[in-house]
Protein backbone atom coordinates (compact mmCIF):
# COMPACT_ATOMS: atom_id res chain seq x y z
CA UNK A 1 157.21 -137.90 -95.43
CA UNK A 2 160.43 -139.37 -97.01
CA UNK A 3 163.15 -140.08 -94.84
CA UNK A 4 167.02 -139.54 -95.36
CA UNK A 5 167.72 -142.57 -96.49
CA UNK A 6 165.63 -142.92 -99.23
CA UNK A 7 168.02 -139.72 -100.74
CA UNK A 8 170.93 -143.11 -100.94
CA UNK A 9 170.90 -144.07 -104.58
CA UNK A 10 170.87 -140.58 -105.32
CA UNK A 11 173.46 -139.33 -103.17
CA UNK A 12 175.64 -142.70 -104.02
CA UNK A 13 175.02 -141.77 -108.13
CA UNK A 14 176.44 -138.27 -107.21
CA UNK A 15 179.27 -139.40 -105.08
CA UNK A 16 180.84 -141.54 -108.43
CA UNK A 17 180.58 -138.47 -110.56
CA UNK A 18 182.29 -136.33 -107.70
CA UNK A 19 184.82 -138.48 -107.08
CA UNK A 20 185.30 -138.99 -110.79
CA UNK A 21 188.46 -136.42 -112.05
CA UNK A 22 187.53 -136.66 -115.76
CA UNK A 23 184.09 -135.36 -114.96
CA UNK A 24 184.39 -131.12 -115.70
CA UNK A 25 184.41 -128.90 -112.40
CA UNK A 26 181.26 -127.37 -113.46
CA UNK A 27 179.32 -130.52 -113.59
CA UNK A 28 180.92 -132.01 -110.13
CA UNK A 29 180.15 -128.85 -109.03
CA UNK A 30 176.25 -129.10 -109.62
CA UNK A 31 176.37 -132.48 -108.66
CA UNK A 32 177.83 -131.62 -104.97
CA UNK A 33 175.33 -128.84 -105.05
CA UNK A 34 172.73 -131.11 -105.86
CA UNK A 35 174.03 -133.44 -103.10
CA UNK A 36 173.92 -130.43 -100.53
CA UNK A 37 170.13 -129.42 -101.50
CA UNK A 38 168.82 -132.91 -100.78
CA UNK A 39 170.83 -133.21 -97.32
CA UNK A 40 168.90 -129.74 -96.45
CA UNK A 41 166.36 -129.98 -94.00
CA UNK A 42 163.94 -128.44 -96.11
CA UNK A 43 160.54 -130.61 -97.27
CA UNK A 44 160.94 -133.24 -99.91
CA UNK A 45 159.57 -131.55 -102.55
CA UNK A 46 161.68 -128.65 -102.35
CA UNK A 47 164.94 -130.87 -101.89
CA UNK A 48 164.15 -133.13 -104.82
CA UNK A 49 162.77 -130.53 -107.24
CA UNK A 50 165.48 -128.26 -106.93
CA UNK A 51 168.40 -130.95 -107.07
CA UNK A 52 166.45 -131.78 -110.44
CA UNK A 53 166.40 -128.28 -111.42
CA UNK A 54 170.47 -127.95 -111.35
CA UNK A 55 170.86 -131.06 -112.56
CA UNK A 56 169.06 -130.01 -115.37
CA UNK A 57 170.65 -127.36 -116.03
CA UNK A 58 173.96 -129.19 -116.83
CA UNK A 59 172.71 -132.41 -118.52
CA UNK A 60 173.03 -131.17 -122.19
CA UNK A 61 176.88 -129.35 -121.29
CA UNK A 62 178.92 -130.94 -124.47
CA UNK A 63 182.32 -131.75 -122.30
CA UNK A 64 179.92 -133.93 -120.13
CA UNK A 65 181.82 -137.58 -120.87
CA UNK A 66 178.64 -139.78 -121.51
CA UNK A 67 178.78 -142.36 -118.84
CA UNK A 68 178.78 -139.00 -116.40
CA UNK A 69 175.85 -137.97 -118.84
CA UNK A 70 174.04 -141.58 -118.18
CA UNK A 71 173.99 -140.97 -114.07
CA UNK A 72 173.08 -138.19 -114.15
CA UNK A 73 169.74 -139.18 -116.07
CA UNK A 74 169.59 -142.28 -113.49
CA UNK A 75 169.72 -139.74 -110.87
CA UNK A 76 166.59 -137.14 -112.22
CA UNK A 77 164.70 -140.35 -113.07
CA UNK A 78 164.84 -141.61 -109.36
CA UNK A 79 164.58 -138.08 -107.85
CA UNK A 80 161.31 -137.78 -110.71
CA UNK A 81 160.00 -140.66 -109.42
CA UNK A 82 160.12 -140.13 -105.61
CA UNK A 83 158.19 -136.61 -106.45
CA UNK A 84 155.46 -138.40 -108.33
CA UNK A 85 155.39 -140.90 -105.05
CA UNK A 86 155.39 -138.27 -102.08
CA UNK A 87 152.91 -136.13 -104.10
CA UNK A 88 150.48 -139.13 -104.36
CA UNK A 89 150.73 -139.92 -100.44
């Protein structure tokens, strides 16, 4: 099972975009939701494929500036990737 701290880069990549003020409410407001889902203490695959779910959701919103646009891909890839890896252990 994944621990905590592999969640980091993730977390970290939403931290910047909350902390950003030119990023729209609504999309540092799925990103702090995302951020809540995977501190949850619910099992990895729940955490991470819900967090990409909302992400989702927001990625094609047109106020989204495009660096915000560019973590937030970072962020699905890395959370895509640590599915594919827990489901294959």
């Amino acid at each position: 099972m994944m621990e905590m701290t592999d969640m980091k880069p993730v977390i970290s990549l939403l931290e910047q975009i909350l902390n950003d003020r030119t990023v729209p409410k609504n999309i540092r407001k799925a990103a702090e939701d995302s951020k809540d889902v995977l501190s949850t203490n619910d099992s990895d695959e729940v955490r991470i494929s819900t967090a990409i779910h909302i992400l989702d959701e927001i990625i094609n919103d047109p106020n989204m500036p495009m660096y915000t646009r560019t973590k937030i891909w970072n962020a699905v890839s890395i959370l895509e990737e640590m599915r594919r890896l827990s489901k294959g252990t």
